[in-house]
C-alpha atoms as a PDB file:
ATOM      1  CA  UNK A   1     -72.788 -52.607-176.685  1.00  0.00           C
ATOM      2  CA  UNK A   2     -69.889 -54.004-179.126  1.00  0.00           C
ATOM      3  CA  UNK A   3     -69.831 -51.231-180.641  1.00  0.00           C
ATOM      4  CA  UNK A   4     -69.966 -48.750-178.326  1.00  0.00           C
ATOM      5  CA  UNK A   5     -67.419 -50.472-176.840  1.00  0.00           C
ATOM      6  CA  UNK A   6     -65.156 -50.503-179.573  1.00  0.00           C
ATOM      7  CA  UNK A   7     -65.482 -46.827-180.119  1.00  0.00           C
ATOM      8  CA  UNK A   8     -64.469 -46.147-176.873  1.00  0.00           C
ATOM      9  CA  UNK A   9     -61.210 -47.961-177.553  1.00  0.00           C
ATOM     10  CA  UNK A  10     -60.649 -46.263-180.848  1.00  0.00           C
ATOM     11  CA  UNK A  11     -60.956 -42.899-178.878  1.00  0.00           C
ATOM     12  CA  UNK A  12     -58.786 -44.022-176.386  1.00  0.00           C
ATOM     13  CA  UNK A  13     -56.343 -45.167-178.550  1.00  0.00           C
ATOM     14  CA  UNK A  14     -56.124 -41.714-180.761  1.00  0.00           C
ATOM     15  CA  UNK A  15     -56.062 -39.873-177.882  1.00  0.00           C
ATOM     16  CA  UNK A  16     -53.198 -41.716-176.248  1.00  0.00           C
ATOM     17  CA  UNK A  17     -50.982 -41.250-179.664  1.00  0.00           C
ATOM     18  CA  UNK A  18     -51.657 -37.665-180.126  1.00  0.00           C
ATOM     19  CA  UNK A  19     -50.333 -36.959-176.442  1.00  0.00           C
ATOM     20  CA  UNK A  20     -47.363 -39.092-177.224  1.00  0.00           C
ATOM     21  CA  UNK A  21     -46.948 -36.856-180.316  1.00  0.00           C
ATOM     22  CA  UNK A  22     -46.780 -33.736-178.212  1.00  0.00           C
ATOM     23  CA  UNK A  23     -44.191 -34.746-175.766  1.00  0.00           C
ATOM     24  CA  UNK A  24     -41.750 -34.795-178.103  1.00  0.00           C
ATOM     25  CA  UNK A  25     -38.347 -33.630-177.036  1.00  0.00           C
ATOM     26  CA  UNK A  26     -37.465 -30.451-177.718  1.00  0.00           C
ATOM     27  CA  UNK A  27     -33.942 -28.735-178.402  1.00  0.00           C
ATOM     28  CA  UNK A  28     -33.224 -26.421-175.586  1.00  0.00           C
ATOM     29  CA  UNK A  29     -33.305 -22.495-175.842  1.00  0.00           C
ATOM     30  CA  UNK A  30     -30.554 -20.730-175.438  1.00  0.00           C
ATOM     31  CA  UNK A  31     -31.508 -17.649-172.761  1.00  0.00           C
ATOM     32  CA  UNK A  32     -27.758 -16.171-172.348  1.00  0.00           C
ATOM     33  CA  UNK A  33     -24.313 -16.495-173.576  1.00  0.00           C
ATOM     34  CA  UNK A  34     -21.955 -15.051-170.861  1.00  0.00           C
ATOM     35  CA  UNK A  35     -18.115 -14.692-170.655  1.00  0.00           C
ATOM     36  CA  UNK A  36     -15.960 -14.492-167.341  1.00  0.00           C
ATOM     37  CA  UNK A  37     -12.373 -14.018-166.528  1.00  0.00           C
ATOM     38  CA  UNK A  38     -11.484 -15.116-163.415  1.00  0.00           C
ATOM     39  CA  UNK A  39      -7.653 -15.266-161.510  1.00  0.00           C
ATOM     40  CA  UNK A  40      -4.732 -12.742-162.186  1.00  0.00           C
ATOM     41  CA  UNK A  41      -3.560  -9.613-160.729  1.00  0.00           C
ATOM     42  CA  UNK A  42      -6.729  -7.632-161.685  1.00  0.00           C
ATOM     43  CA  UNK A  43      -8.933  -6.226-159.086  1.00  0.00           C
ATOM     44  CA  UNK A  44     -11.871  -6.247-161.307  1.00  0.00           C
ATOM     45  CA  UNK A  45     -13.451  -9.175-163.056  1.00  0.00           C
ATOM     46  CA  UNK A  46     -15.421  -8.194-165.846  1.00  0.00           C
ATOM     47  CA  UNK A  47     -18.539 -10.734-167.021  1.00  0.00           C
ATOM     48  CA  UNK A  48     -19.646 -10.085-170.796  1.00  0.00           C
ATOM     49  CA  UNK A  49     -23.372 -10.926-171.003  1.00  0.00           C
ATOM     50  CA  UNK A  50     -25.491 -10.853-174.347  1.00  0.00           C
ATOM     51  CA  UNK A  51     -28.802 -12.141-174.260  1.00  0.00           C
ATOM     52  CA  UNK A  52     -31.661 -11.746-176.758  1.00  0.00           C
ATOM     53  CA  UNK A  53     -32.442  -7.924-175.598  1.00  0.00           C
ATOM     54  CA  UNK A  54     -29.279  -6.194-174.872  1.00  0.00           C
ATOM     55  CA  UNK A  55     -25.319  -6.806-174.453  1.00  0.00           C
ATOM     56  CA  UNK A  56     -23.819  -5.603-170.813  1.00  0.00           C
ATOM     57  CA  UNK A  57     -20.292  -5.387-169.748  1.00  0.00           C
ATOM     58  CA  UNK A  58     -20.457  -5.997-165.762  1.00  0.00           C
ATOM     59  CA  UNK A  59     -17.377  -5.180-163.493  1.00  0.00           C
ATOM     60  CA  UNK A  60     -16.968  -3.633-159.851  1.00  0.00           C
ATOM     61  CA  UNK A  61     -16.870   0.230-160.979  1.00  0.00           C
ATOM     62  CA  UNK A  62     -19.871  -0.091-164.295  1.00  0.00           C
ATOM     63  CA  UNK A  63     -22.896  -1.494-165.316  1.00  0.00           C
ATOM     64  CA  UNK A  64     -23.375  -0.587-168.839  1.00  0.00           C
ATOM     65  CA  UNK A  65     -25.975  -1.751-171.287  1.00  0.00           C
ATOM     66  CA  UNK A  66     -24.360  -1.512-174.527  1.00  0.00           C
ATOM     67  CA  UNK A  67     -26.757  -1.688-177.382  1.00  0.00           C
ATOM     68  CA  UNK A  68     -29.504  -3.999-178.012  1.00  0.00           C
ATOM     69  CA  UNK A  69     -27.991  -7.439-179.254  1.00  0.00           C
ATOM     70  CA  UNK A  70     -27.514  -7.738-183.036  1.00  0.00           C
ATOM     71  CA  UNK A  71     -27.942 -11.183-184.902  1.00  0.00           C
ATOM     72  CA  UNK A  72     -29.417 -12.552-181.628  1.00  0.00           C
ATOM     73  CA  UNK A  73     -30.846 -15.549-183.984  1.00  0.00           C
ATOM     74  CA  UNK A  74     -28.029 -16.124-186.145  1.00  0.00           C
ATOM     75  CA  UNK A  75     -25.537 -16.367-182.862  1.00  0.00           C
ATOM     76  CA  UNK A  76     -28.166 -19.022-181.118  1.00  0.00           C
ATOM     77  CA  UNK A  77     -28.670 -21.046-184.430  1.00  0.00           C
ATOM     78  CA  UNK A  78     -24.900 -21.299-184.347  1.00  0.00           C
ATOM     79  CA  UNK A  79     -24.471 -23.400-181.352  1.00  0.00           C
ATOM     80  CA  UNK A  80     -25.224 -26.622-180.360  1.00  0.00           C
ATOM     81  CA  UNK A  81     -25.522 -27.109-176.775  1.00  0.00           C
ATOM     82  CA  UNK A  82     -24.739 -30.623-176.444  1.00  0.00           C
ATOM     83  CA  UNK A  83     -21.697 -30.313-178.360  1.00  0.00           C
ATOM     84  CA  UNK A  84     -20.909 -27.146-176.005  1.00  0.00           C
ATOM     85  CA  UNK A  85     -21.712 -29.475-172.876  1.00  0.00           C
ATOM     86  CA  UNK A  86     -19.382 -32.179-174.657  1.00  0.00           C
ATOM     87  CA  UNK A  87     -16.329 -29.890-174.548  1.00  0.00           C
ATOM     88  CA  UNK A  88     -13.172 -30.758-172.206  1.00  0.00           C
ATOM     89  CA  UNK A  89     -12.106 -27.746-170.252  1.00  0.00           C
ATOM     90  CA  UNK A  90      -8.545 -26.962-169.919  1.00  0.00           C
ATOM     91  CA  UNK A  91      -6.419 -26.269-166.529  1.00  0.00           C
ATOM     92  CA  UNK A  92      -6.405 -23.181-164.476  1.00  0.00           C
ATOM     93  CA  UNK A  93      -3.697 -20.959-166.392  1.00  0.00           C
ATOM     94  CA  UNK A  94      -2.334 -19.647-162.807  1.00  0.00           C
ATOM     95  CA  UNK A  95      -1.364 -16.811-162.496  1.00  0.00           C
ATOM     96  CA  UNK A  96      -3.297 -15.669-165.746  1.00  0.00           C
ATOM     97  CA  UNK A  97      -6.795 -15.163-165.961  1.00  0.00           C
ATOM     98  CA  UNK A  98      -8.843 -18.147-166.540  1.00  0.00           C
ATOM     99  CA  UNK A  99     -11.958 -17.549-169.256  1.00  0.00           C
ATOM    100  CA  UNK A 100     -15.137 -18.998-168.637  1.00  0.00           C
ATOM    101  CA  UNK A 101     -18.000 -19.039-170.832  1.00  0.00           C
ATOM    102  CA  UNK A 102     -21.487 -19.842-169.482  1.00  0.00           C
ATOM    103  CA  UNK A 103     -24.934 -21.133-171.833  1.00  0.00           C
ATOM    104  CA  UNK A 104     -27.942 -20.222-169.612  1.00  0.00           C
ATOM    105  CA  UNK A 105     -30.799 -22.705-171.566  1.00  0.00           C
ATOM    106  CA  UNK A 106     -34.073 -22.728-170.719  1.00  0.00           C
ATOM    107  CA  UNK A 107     -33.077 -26.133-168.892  1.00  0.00           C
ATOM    108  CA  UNK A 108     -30.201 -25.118-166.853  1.00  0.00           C
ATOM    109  CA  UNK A 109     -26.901 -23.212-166.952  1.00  0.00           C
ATOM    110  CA  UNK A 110     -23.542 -25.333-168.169  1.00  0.00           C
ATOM    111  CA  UNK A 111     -20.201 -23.616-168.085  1.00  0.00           C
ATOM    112  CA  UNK A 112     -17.078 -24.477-169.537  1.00  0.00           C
ATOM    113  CA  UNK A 113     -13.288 -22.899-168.178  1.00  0.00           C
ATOM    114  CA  UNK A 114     -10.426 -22.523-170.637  1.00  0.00           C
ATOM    115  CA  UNK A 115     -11.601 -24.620-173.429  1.00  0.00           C
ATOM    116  CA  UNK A 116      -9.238 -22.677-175.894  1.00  0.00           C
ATOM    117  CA  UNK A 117      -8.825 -26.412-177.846  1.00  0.00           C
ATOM    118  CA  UNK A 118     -12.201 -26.583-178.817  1.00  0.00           C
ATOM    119  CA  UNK A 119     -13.445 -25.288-182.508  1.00  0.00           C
ATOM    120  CA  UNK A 120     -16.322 -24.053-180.380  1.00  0.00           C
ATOM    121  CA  UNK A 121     -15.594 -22.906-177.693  1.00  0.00           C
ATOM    122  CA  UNK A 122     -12.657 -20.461-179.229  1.00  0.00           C
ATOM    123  CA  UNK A 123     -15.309 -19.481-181.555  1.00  0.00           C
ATOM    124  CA  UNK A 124     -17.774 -18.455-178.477  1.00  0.00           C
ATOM    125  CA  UNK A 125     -14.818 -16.796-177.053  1.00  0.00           C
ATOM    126  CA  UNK A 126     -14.440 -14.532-179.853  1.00  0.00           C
ATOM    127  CA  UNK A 127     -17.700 -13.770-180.871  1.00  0.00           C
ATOM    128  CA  UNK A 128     -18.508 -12.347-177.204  1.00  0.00           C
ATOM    129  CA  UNK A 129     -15.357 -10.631-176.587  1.00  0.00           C
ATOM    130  CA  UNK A 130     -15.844  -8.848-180.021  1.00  0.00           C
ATOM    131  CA  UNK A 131     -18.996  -7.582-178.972  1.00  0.00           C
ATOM    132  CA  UNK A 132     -16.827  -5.422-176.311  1.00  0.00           C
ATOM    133  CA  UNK A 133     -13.914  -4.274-177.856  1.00  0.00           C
ATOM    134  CA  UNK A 134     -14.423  -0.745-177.129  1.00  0.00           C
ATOM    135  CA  UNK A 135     -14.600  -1.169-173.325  1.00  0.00           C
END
């Protein structure tokens, strides 16, 4: 019976630290990378969205898909989200257009507004807005 007994424990115990294995945290994945001007004198307020699949330019009057998104991988690798969630945002630049740029994770959405001090956030700013130079 001792021994059965102590088998059962040394099952139990295995079994206990391989699930504690597997709930190990992971680092969130990055679904979409948008970029939003807000304010101003414009009547339209175009949102720049590139995902994994394709890279739209949304405003009032179109609703182009661009081309599928290019170095997809390269542009997620690139960011860290906590240090994106870590930056300060700057004021409203009234009456120009504020810029927002939103990270849509697979464990929520965090924005940031005007964060043109940040090494990161400037270099968010331009990679999206070079996708859509042409529009």
């Amino acid at each position: 019976m001792k021994k059965f007994f102590l088998a059962f424990c040394l099952v139990c115990t295995f079994a206990t630290y391989a699930q504690d294995e597997s709930k190990q945290p992971t680092k969130e994945e990055i679904r979409s990378i948008s970029l939003a001007f807000l304010g101003g004198r414009s009547k339209s307020y175009p949102i720049y969205i590139v995902d994994k699949d394709s890279t739209i330019c949304r405003t009032v009057s179109i609703d182009k898909v661009k081309k599928p998104t290019k170095g997809w991988n390269i542009l997620v690798k690139s960011i860290d989200v906590d240090q994106f969630k870590a930056i300060e945002e700057g004021p409203s630049r009234s009456p120009d257009m504020d810029k927002i740029i939103f990270v849509i994770t697979d464990r929520g959405e965090y924005s940031k507004m005007n964060g043109n001090d940040n090494k990161l956030w400037d270099w968010l700013f331009k990679e999206i807005w070079g996708r859509f130079r042409e529009y």
